[in-house]
PDB file of N, CA and C in Angstrom:
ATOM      1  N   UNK A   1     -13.918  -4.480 -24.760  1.00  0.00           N
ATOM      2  CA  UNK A   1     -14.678  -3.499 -24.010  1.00  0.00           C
ATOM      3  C   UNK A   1     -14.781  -3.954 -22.558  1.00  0.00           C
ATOM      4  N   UNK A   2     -14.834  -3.064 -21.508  1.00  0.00           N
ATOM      5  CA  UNK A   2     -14.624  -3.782 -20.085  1.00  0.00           C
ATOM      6  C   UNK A   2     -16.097  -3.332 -19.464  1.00  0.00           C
ATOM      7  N   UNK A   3     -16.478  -4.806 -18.957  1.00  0.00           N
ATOM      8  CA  UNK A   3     -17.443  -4.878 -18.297  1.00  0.00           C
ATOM      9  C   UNK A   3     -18.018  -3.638 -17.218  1.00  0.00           C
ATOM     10  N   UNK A   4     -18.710  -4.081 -16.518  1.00  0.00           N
ATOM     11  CA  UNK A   4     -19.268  -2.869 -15.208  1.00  0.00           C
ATOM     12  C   UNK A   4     -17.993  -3.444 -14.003  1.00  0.00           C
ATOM     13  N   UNK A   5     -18.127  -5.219 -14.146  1.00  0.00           N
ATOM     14  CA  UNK A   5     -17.186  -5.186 -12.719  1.00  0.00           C
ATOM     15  C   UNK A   5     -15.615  -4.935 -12.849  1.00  0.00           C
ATOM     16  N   UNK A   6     -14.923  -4.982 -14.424  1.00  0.00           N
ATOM     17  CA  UNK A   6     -13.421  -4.822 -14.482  1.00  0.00           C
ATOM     18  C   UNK A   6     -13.674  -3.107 -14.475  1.00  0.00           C
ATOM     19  N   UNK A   7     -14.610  -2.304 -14.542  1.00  0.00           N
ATOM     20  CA  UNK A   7     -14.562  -0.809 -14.223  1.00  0.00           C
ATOM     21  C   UNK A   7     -14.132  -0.519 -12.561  1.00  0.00           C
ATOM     22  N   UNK A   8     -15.521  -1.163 -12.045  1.00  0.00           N
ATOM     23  CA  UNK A   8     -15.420  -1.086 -11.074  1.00  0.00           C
ATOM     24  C   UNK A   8     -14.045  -1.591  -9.925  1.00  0.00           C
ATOM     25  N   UNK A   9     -13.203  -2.498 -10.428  1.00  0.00           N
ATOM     26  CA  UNK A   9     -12.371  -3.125  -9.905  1.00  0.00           C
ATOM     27  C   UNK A   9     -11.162  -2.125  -9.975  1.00  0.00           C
ATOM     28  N   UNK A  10     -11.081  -1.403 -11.278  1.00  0.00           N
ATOM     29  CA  UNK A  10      -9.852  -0.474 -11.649  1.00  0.00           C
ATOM     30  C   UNK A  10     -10.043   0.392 -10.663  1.00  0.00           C
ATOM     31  N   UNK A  11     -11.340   0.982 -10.620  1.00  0.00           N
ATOM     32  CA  UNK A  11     -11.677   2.569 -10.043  1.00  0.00           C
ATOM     33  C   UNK A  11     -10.991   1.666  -8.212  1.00  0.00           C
ATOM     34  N   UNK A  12     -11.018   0.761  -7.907  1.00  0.00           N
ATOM     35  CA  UNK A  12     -10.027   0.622  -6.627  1.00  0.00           C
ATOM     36  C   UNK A  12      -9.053   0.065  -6.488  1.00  0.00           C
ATOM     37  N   UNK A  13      -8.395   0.737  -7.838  1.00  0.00           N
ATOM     38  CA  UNK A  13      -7.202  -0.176  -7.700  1.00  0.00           C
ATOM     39  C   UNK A  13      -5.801   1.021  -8.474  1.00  0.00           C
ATOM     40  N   UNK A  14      -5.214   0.903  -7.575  1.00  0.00           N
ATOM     41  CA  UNK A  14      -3.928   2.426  -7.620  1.00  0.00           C
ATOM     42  C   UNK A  14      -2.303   1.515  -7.944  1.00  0.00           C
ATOM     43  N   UNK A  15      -1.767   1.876  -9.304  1.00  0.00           N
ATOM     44  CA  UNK A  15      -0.664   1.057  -9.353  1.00  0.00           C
ATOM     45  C   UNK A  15       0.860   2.632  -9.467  1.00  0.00           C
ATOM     46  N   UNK A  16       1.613   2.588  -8.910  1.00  0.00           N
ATOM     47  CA  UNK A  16       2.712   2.948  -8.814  1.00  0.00           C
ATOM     48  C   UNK A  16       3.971   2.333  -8.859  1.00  0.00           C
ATOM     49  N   UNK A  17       4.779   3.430  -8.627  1.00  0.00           N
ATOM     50  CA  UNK A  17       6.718   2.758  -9.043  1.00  0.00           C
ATOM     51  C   UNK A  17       7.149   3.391  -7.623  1.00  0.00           C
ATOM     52  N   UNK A  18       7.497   2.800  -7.037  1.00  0.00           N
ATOM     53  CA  UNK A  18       8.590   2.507  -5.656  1.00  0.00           C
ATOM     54  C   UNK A  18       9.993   2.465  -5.821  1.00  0.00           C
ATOM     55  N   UNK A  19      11.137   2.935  -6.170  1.00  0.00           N
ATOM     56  CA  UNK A  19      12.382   2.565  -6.427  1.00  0.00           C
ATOM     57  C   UNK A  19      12.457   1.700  -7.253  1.00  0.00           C
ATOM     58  N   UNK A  20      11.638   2.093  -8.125  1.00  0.00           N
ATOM     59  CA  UNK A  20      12.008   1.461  -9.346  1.00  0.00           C
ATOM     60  C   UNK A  20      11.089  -0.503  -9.256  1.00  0.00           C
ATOM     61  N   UNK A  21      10.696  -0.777  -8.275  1.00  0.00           N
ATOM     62  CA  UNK A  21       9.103  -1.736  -8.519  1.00  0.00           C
ATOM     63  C   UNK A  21       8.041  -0.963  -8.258  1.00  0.00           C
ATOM     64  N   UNK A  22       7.332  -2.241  -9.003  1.00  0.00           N
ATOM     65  CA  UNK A  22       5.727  -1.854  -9.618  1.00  0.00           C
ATOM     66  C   UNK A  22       5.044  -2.729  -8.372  1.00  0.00           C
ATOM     67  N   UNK A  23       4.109  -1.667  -7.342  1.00  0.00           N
ATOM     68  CA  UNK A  23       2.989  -1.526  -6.465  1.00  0.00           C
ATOM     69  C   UNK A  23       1.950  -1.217  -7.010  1.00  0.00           C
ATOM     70  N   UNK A  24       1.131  -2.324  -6.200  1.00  0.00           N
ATOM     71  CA  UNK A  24      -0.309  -1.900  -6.921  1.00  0.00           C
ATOM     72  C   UNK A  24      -0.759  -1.817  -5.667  1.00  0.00           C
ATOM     73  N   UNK A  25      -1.376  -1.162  -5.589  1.00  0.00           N
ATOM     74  CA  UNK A  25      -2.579  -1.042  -3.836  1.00  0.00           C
ATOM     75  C   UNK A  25      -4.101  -1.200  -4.387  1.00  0.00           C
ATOM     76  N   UNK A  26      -4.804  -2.351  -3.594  1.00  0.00           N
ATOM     77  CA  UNK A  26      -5.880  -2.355  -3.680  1.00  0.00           C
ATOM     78  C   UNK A  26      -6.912  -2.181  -2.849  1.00  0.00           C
ATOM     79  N   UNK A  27      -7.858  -1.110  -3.465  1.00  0.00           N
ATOM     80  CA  UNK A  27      -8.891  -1.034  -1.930  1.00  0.00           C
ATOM     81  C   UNK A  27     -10.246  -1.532  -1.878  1.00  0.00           C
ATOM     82  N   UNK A  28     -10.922  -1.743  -0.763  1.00  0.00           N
ATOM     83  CA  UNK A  28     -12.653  -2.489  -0.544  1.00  0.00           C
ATOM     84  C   UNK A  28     -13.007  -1.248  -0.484  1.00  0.00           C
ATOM     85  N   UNK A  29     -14.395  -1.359  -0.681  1.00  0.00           N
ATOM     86  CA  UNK A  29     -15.569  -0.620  -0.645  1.00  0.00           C
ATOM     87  C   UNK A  29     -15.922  -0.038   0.928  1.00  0.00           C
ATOM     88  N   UNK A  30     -15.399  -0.871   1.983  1.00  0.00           N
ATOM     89  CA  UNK A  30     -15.891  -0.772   2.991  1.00  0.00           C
ATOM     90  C   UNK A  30     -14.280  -0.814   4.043  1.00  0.00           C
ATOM     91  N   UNK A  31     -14.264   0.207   4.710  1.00  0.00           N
ATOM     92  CA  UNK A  31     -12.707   0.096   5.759  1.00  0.00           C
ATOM     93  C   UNK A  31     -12.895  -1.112   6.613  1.00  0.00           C
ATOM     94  N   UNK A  32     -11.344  -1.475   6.540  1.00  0.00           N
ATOM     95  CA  UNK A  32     -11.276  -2.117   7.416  1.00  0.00           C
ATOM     96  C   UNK A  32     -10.349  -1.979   8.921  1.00  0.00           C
ATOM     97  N   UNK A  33     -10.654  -1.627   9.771  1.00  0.00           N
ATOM     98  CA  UNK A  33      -9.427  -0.937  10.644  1.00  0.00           C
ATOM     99  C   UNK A  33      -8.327  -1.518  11.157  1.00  0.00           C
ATOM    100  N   UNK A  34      -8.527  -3.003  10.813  1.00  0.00           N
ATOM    101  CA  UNK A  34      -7.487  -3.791  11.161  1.00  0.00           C
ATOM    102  C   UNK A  34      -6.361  -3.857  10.683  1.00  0.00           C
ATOM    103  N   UNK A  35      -6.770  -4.162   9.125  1.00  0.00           N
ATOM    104  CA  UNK A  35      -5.805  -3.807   8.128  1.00  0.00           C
ATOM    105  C   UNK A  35      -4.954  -2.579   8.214  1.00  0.00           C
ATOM    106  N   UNK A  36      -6.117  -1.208   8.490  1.00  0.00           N
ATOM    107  CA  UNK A  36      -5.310   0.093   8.377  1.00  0.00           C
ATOM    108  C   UNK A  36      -3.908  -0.129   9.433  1.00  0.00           C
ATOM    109  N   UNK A  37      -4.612  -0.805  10.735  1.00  0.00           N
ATOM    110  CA  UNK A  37      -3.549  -0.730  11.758  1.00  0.00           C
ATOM    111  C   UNK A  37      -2.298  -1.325  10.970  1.00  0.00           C
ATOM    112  N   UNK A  38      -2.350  -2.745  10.587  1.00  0.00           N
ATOM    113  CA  UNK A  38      -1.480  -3.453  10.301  1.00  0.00           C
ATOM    114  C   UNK A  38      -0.356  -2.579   9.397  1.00  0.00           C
ATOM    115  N   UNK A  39      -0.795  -1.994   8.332  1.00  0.00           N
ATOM    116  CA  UNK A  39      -0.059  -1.370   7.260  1.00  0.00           C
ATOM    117  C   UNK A  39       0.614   0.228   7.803  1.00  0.00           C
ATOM    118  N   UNK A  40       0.013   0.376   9.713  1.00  0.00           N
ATOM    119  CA  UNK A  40       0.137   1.843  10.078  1.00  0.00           C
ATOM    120  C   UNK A  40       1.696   1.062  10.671  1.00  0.00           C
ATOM    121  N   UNK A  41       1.566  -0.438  11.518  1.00  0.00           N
ATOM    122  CA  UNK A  41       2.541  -0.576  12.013  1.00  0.00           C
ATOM    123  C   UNK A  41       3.827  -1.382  11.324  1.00  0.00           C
ATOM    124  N   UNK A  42       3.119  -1.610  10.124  1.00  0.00           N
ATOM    125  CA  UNK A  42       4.610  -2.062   9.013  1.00  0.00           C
ATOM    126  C   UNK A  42       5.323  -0.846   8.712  1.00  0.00           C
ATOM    127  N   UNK A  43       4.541  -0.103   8.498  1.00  0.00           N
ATOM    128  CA  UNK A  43       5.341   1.459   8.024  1.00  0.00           C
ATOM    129  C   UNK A  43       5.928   2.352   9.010  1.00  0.00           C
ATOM    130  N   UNK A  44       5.747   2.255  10.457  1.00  0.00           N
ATOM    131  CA  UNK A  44       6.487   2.747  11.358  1.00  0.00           C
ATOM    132  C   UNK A  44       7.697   2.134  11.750  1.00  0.00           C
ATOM    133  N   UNK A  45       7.528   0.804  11.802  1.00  0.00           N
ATOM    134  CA  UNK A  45       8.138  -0.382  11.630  1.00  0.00           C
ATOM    135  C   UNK A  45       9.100   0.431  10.343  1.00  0.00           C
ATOM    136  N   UNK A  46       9.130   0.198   9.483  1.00  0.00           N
ATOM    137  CA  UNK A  46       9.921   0.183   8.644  1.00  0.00           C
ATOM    138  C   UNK A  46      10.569   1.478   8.497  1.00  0.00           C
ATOM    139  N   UNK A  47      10.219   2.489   8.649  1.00  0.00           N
ATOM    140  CA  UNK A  47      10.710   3.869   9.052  1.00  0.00           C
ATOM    141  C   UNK A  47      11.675   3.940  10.275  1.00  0.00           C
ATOM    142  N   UNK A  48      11.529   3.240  11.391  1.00  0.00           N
ATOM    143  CA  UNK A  48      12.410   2.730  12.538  1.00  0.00           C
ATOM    144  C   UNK A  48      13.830   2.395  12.079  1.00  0.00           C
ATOM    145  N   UNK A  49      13.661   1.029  11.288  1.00  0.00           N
ATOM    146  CA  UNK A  49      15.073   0.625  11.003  1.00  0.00           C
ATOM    147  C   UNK A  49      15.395   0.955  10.157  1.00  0.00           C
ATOM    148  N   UNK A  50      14.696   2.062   9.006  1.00  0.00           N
ATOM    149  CA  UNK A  50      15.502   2.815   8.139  1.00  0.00           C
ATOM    150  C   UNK A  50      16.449   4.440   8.875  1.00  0.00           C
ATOM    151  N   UNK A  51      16.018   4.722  10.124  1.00  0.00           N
ATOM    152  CA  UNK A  51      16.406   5.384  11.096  1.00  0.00           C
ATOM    153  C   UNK A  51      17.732   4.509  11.850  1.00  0.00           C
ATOM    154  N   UNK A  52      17.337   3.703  12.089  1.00  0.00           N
ATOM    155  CA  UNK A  52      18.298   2.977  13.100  1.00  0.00           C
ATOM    156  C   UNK A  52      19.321   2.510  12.146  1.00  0.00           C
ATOM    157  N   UNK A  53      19.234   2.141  11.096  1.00  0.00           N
ATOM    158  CA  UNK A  53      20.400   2.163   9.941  1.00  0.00           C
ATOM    159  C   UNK A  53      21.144   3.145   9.517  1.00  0.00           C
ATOM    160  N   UNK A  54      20.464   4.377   9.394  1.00  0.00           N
ATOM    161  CA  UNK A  54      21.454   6.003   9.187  1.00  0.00           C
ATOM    162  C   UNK A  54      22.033   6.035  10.110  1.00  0.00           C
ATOM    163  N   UNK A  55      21.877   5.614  11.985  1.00  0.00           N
ATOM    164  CA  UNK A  55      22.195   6.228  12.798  1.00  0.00           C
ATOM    165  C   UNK A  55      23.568   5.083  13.106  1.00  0.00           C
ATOM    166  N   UNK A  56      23.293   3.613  12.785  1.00  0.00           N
ATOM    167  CA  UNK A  56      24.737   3.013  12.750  1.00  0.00           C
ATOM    168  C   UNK A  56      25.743   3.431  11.701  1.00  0.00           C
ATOM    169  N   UNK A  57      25.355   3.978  10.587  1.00  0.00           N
ATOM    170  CA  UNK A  57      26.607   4.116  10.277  1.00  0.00           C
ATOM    171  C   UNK A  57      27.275   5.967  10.416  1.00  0.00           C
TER     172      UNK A  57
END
């Protein structure tokens, strides 16, 4: 039977399939904007050279 805190831990916690791996995203109770930035500029970042890779070949 799962406690109050393994409830609570699930209810922020989101697991998905990515090309075929397993992502789990986990979130706090409280934002953090630093983080948001960080994960805004990995993903632009990474959208870039998935651009700049279609466009070399």
């Amino acid at each position: 039977m799962m406690g109050a805190m393994d409830e609570k831990r699930n209810a922020c916690r989101m697991e998905m399939t990515v090309k075929g791996r397993k992502v789990t995203l986990q979130f706090t109770e409280e934002p953090n904007p630093d983080v948001a930035m960080q994960v805004k500029r990995l993903l632009l970042g990474t959208c870039l050279l998935s651009a700049e890779r279609q466009n070399a070949e």
